[in-house]
Every structure is written in structure tokens, then in C-alpha cells.
N, C-alpha and C. Protein backbone atom coordinates (compact mmCIF):
# COMPACT_ATOMS: atom_id res chain seq x y z
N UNK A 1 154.94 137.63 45.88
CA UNK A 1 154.27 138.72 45.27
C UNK A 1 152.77 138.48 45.17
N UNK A 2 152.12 138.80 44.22
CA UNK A 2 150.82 138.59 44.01
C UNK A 2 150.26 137.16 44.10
N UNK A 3 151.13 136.59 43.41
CA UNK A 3 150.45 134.95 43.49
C UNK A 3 150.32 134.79 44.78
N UNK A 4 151.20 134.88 46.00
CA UNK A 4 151.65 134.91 46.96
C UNK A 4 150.30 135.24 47.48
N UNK A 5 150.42 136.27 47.56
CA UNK A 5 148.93 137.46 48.01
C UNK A 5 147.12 136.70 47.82
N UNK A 6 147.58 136.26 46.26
CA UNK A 6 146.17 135.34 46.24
C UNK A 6 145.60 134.00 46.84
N UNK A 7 147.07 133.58 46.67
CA UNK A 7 147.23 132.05 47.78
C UNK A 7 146.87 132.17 48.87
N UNK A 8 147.22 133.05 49.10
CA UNK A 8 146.63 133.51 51.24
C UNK A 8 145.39 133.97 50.85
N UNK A 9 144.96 134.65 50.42
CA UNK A 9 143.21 134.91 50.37
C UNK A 9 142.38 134.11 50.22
N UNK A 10 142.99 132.90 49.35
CA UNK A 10 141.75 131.75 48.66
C UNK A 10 141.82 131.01 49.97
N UNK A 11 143.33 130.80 50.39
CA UNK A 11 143.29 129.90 51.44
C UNK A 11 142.15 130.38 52.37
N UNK A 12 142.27 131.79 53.03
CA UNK A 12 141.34 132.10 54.16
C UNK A 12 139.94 132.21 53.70
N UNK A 13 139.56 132.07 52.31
CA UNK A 13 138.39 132.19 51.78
C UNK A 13 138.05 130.85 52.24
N UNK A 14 139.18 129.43 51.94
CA UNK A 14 137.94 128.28 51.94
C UNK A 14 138.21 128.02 53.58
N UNK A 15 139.38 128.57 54.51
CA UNK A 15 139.08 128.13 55.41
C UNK A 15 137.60 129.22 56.38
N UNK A 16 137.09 130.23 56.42
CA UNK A 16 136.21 130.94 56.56
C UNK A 16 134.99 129.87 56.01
N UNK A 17 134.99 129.46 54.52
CA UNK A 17 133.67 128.67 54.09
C UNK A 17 133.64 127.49 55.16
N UNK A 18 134.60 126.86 55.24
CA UNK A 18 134.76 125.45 55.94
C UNK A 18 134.13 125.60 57.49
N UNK A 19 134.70 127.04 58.02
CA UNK A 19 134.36 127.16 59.39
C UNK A 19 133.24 127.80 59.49
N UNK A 20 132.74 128.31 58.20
CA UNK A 20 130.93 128.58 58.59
C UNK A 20 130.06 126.85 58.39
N UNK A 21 130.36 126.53 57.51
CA UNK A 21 129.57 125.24 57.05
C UNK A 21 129.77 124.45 58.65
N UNK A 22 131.10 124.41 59.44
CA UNK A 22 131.24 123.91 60.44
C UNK A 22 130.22 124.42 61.13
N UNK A 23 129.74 126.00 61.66
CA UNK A 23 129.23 126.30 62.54
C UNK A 23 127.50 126.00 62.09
N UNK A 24 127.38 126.12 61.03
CA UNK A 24 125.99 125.52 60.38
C UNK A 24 125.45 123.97 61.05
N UNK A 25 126.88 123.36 60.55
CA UNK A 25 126.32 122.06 61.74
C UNK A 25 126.15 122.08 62.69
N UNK A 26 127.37 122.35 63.58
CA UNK A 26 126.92 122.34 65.10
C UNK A 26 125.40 122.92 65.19
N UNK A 27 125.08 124.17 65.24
CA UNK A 27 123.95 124.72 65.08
C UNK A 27 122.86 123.51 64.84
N UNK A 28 122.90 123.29 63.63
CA UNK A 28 121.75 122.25 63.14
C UNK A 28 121.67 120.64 64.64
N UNK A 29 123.02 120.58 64.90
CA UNK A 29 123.22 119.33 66.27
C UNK A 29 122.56 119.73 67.07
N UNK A 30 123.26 121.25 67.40
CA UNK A 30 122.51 121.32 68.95
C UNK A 30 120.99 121.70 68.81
N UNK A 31 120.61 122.18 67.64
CA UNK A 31 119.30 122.14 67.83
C UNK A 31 118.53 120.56 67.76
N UNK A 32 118.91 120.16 67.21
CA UNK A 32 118.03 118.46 67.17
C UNK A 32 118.84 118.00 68.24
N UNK A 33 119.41 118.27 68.94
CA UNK A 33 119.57 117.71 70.50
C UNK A 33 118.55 118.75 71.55
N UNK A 34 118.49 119.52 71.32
CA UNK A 34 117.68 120.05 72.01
C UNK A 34 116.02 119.45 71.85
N UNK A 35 115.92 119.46 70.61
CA UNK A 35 114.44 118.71 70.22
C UNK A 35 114.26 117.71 70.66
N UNK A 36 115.12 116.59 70.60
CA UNK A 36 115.49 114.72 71.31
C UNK A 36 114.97 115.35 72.78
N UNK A 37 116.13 116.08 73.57
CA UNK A 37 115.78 116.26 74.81
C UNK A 37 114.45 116.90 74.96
N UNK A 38 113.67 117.79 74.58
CA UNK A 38 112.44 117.80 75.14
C UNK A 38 111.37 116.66 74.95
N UNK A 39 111.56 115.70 73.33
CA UNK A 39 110.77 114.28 73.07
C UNK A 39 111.44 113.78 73.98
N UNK A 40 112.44 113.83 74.67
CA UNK A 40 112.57 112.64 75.88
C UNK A 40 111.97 112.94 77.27
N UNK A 41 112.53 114.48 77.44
CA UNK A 41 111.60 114.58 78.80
C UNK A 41 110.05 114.55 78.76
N UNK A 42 109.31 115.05 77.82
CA UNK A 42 107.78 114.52 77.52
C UNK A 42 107.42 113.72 77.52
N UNK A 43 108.07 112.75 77.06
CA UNK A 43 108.03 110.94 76.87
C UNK A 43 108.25 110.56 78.48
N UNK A 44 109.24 111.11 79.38
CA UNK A 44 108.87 110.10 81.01
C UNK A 44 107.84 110.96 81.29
N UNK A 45 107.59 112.42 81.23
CA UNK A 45 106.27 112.94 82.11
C UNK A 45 105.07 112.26 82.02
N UNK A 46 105.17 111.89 80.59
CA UNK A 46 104.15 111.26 80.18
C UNK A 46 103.78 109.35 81.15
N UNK A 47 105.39 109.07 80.77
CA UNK A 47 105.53 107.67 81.86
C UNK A 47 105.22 107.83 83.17
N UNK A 48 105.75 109.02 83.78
CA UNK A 48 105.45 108.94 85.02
C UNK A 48 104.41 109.39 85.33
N UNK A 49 103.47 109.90 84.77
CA UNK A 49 102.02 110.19 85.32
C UNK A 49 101.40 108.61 84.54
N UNK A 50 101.81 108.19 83.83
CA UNK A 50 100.94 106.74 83.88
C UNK A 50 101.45 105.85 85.11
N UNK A 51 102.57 105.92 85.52
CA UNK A 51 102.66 105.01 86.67
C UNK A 51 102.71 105.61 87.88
N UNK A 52 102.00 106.76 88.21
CA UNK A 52 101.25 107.28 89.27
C UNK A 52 100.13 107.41 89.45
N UNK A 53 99.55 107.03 87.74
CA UNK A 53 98.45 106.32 87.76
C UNK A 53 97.87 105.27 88.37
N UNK A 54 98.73 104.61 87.58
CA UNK A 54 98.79 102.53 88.33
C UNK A 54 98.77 102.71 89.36
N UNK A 55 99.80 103.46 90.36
CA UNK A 55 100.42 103.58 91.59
C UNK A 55 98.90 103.87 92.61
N UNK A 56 98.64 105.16 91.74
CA UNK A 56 97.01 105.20 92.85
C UNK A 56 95.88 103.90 92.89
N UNK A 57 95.59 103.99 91.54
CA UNK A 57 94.91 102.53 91.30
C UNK A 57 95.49 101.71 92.62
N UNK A 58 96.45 100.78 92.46
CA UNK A 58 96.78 99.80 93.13
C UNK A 58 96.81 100.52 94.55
N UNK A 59 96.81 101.52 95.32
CA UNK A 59 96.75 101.80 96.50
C UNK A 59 95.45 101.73 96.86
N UNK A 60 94.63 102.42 95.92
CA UNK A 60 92.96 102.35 96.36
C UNK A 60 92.38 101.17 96.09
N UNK A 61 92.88 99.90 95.58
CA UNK A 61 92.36 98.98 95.84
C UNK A 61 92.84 97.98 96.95
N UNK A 62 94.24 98.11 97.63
CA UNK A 62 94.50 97.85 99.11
C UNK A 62 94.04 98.53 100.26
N UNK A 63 93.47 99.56 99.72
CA UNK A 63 92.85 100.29 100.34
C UNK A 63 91.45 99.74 100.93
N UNK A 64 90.93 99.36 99.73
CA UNK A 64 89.66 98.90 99.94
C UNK A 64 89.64 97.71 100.16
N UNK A 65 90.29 96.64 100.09
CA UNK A 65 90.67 95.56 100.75
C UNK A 65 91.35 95.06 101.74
N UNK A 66 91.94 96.44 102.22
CA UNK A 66 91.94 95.98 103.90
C UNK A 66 90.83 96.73 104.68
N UNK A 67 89.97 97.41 104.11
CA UNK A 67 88.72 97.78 104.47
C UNK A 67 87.55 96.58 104.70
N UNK A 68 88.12 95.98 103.23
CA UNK A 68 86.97 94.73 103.72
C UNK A 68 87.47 93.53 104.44
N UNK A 69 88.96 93.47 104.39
CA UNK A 69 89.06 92.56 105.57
C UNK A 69 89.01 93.01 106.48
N UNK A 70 88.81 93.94 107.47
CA UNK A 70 88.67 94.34 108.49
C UNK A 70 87.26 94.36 109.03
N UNK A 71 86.53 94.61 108.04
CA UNK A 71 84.80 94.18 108.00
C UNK A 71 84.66 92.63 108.18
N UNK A 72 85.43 91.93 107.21
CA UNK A 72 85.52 90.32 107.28
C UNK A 72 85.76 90.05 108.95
N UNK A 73 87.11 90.63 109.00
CA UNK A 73 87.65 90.22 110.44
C UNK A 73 86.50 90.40 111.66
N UNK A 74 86.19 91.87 111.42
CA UNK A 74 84.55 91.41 112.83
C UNK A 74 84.10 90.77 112.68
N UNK A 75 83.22 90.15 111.42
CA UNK A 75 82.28 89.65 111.35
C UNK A 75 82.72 88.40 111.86
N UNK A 76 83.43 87.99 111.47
CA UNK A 76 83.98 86.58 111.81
C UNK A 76 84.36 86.64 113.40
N UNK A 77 85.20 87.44 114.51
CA UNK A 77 84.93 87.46 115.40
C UNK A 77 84.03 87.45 116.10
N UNK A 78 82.57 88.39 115.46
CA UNK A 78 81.36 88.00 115.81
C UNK A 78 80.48 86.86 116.20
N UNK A 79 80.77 85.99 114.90
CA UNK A 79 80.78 84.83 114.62
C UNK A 79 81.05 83.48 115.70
N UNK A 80 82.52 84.21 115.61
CA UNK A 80 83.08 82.84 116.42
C UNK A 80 82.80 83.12 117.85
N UNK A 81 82.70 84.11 118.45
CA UNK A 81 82.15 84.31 119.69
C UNK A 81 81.14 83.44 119.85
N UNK A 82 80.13 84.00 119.08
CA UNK A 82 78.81 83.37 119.23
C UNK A 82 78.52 81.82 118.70
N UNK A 83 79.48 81.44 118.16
CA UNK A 83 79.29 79.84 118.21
C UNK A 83 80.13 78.92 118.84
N UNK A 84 81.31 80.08 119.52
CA UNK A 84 82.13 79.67 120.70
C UNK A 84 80.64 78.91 121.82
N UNK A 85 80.12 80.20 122.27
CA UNK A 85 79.29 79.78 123.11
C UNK A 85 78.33 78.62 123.17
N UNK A 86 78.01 78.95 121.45
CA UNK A 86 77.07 77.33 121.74
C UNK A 86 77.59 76.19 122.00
N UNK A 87 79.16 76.17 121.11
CA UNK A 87 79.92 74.82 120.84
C UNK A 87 80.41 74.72 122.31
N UNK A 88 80.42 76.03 122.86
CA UNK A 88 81.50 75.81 124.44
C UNK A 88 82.54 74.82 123.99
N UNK A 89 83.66 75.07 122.80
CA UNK A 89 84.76 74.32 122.69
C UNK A 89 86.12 75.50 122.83
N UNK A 90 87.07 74.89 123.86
CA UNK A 90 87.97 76.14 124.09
C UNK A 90 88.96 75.92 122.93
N UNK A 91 88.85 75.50 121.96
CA UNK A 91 90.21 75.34 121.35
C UNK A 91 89.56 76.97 120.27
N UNK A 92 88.18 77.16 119.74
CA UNK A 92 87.85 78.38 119.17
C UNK A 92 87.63 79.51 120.37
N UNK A 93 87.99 78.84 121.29
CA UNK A 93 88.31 80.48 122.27
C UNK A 93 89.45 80.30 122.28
N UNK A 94 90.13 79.68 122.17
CA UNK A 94 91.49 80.24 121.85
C UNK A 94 91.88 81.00 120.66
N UNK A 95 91.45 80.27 119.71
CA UNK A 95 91.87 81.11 118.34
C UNK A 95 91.34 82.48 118.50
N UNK A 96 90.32 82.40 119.09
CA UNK A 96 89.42 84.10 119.14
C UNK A 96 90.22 85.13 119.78
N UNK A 97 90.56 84.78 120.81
CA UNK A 97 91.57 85.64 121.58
C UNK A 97 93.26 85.96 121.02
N UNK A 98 93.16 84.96 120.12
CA UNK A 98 94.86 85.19 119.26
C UNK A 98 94.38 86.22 118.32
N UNK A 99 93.20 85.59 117.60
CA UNK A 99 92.57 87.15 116.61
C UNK A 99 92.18 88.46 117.41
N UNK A 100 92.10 88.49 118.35
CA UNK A 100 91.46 90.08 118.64
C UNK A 100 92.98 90.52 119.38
N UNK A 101 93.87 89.59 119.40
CA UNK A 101 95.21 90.65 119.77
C UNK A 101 95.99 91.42 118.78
């Protein structure tokens, strides 16, 4: 009868409270997962433009150092040519000719 009647209402009353308070959380999760995930993807953009940073850095300075060994390298062929000739010793015409291959 009535008791009956009220028992089923309270029941669906606290299960209704229970399953909003439930959906309150989730809600509240997926939003601070959503927040984590954008502090995380900001956090590598951020990493990876510093180590494409580095990355250029360290290219433009092999860059420029096989620039200057290649400057080194004439000069020094230059070099040894010309004191090939004075020394007239074939063991630096040999080396000369292993360097310019």
C-alpha cells in the first residue's frame, strides 16, 4: 500500500541523487582530463621547439665547420704542394694525391 508506494519513491529519489552526484563527477574527470591533456600537449610543443632549436644550432655549427675544414683542407693542399716542391720528397706527394681524391 502506501508504505509500499513511499519505499519506491525514496528509493528512486536517492538512486536519481546518487546518479546525478555520479554524473557531476565524471563531468568534473573528464574535464580535468581534458585540462592535463592540453598541459601535456603544450608542455612537448613547447619541448619540441626547444629541441629543434638545439637541432638547428648543432647543424649550423657543422655546418660551419665543415666549411672551415674545407678552407683548412685547401689551404693545406696548397701548402703541401708547394713545399712538396721545394722538399722534392715523394712520400708528401703521395699523401697529397690521397688528399685531393
Amino acid at each position: 500500500g502506501i508504505n509500499a508506494e513511499y519505499g519506491k519513491q525514496w528509493y528512486q529519489r536517492r538512486v536519481r541523487g546518487s546518479l546525478i552526484e555520479k554524473g557531476k563527477q565524471f563531468n568534473d574527470l573528464r574535464t580535468e582530463k581534458w585540462e592535463v591533456e592540453k598541459e601535456m600537449k603544450k608542455k612537448l610543443q613547447d619541448q619540441q621547439l626547444e629541441y629543434e632549436k638545439r637541432l638547428e644550432h648543432m647543424e649550423n655549427i657543422i655546418r660551419e665547420t665543415k666549411s672551415q675544414n674545407g678552407k683548412l683542407s685547401k689551404m693545406l693542399k696548397t701548402n703541401t704542394r708547394k713545399s712538396v716542391t721545394a722538399v722534392k720528397a715523394p712520400n708528401l706527394l703521395m699523401d697529397a694525391a690521397v688528399d685531393s681524391s
